[in-house]
Protein backbone atom coordinates (compact mmCIF):
# COMPACT_ATOMS: atom_id res chain seq x y z
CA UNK A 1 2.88 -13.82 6.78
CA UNK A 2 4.07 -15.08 10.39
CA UNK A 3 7.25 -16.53 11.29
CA UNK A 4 5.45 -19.04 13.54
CA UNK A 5 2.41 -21.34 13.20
CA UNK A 6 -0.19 -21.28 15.97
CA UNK A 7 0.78 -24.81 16.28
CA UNK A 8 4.18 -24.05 16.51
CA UNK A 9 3.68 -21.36 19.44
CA UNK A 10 1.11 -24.18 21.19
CA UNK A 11 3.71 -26.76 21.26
CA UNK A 12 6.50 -24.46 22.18
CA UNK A 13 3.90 -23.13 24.93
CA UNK A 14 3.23 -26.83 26.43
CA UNK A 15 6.96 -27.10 26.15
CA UNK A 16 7.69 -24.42 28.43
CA UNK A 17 5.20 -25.44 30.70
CA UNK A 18 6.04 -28.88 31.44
CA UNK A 19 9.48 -27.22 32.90
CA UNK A 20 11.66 -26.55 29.96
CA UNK A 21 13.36 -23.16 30.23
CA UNK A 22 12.54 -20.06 27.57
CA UNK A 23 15.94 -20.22 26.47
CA UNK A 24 15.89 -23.98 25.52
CA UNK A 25 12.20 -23.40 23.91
CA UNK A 26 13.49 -20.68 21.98
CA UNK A 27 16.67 -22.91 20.90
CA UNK A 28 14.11 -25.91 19.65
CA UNK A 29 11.91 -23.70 17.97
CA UNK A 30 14.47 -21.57 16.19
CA UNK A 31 13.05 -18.61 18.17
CA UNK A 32 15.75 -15.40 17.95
CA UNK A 33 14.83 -14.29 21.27
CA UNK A 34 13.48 -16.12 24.44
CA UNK A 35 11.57 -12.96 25.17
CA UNK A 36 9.07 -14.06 22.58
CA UNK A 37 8.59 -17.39 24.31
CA UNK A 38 7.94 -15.63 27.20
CA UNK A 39 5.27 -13.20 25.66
CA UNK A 40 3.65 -16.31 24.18
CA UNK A 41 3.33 -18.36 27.87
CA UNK A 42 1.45 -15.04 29.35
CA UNK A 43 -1.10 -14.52 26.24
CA UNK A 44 -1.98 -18.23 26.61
CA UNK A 45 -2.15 -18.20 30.49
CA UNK A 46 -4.33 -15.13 29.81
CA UNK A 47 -5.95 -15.30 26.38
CA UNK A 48 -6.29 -19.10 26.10
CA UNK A 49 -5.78 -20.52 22.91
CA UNK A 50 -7.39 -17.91 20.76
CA UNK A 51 -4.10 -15.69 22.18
CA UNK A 52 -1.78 -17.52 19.87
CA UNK A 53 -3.96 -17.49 17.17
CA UNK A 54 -2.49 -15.43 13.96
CA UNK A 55 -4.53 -12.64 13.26
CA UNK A 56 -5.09 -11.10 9.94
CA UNK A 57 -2.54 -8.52 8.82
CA UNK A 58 -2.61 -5.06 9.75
CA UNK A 59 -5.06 -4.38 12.17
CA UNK A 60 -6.57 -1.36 12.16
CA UNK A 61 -7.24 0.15 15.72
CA UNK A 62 -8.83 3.41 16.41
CA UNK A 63 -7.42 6.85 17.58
CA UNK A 64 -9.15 6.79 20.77
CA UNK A 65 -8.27 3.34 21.55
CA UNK A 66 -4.24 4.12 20.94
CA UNK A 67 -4.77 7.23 23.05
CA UNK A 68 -6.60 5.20 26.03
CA UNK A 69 -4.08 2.33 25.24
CA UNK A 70 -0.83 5.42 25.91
CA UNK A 71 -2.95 6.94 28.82
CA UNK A 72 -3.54 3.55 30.40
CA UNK A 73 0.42 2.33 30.04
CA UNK A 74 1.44 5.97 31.27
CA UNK A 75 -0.70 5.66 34.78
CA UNK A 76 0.44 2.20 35.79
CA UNK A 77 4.37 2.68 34.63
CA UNK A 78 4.03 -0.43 32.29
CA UNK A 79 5.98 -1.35 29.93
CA UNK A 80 5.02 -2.24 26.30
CA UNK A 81 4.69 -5.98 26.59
CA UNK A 82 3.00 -5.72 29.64
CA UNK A 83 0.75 -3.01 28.32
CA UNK A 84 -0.10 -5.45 24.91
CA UNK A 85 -1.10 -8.15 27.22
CA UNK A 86 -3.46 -5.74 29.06
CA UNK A 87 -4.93 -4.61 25.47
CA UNK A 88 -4.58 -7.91 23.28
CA UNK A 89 -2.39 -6.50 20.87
CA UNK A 90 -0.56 -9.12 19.70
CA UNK A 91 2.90 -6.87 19.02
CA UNK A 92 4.16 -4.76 21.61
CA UNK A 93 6.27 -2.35 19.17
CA UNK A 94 2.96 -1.35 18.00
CA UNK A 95 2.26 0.33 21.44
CA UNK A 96 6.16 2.02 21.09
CA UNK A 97 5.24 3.14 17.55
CA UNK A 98 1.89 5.11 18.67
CA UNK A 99 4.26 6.52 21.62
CA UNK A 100 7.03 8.03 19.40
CA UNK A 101 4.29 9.43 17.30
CA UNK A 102 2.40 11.21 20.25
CA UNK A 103 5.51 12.54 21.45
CA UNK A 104 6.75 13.62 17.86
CA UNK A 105 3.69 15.15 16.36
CA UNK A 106 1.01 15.24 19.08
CA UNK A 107 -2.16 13.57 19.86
CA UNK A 108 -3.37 14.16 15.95
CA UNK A 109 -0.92 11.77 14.91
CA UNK A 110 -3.02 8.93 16.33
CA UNK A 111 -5.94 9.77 14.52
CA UNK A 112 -4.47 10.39 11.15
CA UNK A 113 -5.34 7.59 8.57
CA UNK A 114 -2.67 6.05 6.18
CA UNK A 115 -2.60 6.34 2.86
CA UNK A 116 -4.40 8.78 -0.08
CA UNK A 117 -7.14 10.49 0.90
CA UNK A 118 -10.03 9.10 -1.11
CA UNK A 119 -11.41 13.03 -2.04
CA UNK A 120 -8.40 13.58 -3.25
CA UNK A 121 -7.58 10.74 -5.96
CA UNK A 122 -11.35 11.10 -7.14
CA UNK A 123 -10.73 15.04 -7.73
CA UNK A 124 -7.00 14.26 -9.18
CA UNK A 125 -8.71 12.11 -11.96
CA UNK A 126 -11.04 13.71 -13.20
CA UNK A 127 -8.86 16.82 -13.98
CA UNK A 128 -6.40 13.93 -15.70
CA UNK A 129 -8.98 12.89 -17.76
CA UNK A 130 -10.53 16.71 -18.55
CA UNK A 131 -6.59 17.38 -19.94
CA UNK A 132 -5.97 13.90 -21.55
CA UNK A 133 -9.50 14.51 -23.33
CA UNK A 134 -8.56 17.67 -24.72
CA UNK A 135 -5.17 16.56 -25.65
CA UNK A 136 -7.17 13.93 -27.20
CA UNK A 137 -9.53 16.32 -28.95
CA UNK A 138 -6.48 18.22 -30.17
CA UNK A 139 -4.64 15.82 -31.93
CA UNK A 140 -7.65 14.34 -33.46
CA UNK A 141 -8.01 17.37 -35.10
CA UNK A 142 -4.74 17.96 -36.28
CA UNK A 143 -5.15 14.59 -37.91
CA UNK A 144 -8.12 15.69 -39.89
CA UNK A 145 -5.93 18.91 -41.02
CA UNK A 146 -2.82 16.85 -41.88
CA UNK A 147 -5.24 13.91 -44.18
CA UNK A 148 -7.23 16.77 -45.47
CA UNK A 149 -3.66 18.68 -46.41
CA UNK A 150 -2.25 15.22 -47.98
CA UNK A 151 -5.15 14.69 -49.91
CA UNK A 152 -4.75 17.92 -51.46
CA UNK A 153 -1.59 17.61 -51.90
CA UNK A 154 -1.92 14.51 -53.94
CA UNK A 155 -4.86 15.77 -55.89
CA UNK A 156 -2.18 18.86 -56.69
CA UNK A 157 0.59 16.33 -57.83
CA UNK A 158 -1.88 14.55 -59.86
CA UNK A 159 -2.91 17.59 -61.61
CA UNK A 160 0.44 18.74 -62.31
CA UNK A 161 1.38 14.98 -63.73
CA UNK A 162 -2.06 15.48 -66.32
CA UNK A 163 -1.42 19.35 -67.25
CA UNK A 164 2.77 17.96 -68.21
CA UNK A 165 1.49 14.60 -69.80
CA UNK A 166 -0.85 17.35 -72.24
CA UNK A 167 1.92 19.24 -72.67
CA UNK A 168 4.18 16.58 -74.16
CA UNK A 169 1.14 15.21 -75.88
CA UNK A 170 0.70 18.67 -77.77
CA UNK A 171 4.36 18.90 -78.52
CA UNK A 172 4.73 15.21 -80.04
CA UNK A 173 1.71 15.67 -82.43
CA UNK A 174 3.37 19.76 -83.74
CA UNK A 175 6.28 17.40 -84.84
C-alpha cells in the first residue's frame, strides 16, 4: 500500500504550484522529505495526471530495460531521480538497486528472476510424494502384520483359557 493518495499528491501538487514552497507542502501533507514534493511537481509537469497515479505493486521490468535504463543514466551523468523521470519509474531507489547489483554481481544479475524456479518445485514434489508414498506403503503394511499378530494372539489366549477351563472341568468331576 502507498503512503499517499493520488489525491493527496494532486492537491499537494496544485499547492506547490500556486507558490507555496516544497518545504511548507511537505509540512501540510505530513511529507518526511520535501524532496518527494519535488519529484511529484516534475512527474506531473511531465507525466500529467496519470504520473501520480499509484501503480500496482511490484512492477516487474525486464533485464534489458534495467540495463538500457543503467547505460542511459551512465552517458548523460544523471542522477537517479532524474534518470526515473526519464524512464517513468515511479521510485528512483529502484534505479540505485539495479546499479549496486550490476556492480556487485555483473550484468546477469539484472536478468535473474526472483523467487523458486518453477522446474525445480515441480521436480522437488514429486520425489516428496514418491518417499511419503512408500513410507505410506510401509506402515500400511506393518499394520496388517501387527492386526494379523494380535489376532493370533488372542485366538492363542482364548485357546489356552478353553484347554485350563477342561482341565478344571476334568478334575472337579474325578472328585
Amino acid at each position: 500500500m502507498t503512503k499517499f493518495s493520488f489525491e493527496d499528491k494532486l492537491q499537494a501538487v496544485n499547492m506547490y504550484l500556486r507558490g507555496y514552497g516544497s518545504n511548507t507542502v511537505a509540512k501540510v501533507y505530513k511529507v518526511k522529505n520535501h524532496s518527494n514534493i519535488l519529484m511529484w511537481v516534475k512527474r506531473y509537469q511531465k507525466y500529467g495526471i496519470d504520473g501520480l497515479k499509484v501503480r500496482c505493486p511490484k512492477y516487474d521490468y525486464d533485464g534489458n530495460f534495467k540495463l538500457n535504463v543503467l547505460n542511459w543514466r551512465k552517458r548523460h551523468k544523471a542522477s537517479y531521480p532524474e534518470t526515473a523521470l526519464q524512464f517513468d519509474i515511479s521510485n528512483p531507489g529502484t534505479i540505485a538497486t539495479w546499479q549496486r547489483k550490476l556492480d556487485t554481481k555483473g550484468v546477469d544479475a539484472l536478468f535473474t528472476r526472483r523467487g523458486r524456479a518453477k522446474h525445480m518445485t515441480t521436480n522437488n514434489n514429486k520425489q516428496a510424494e514418491k518417499s511419503e508414498l512408500s513410507e505410506l506403503e510401509r506402515l500400511r503394511a506393518e499394520n496388517r502384520a501387527l492386526r494379523v499378530e494380535n489376532e493370533y494372539l488372542k485366538k492363542l489366549d482364548a485357546l489356552v483359557q478353553k484347554r485350563g477351563h477342561r482341565k478344571k472341568n476334568i478334575k472337579s468331576s474325578k472328585n
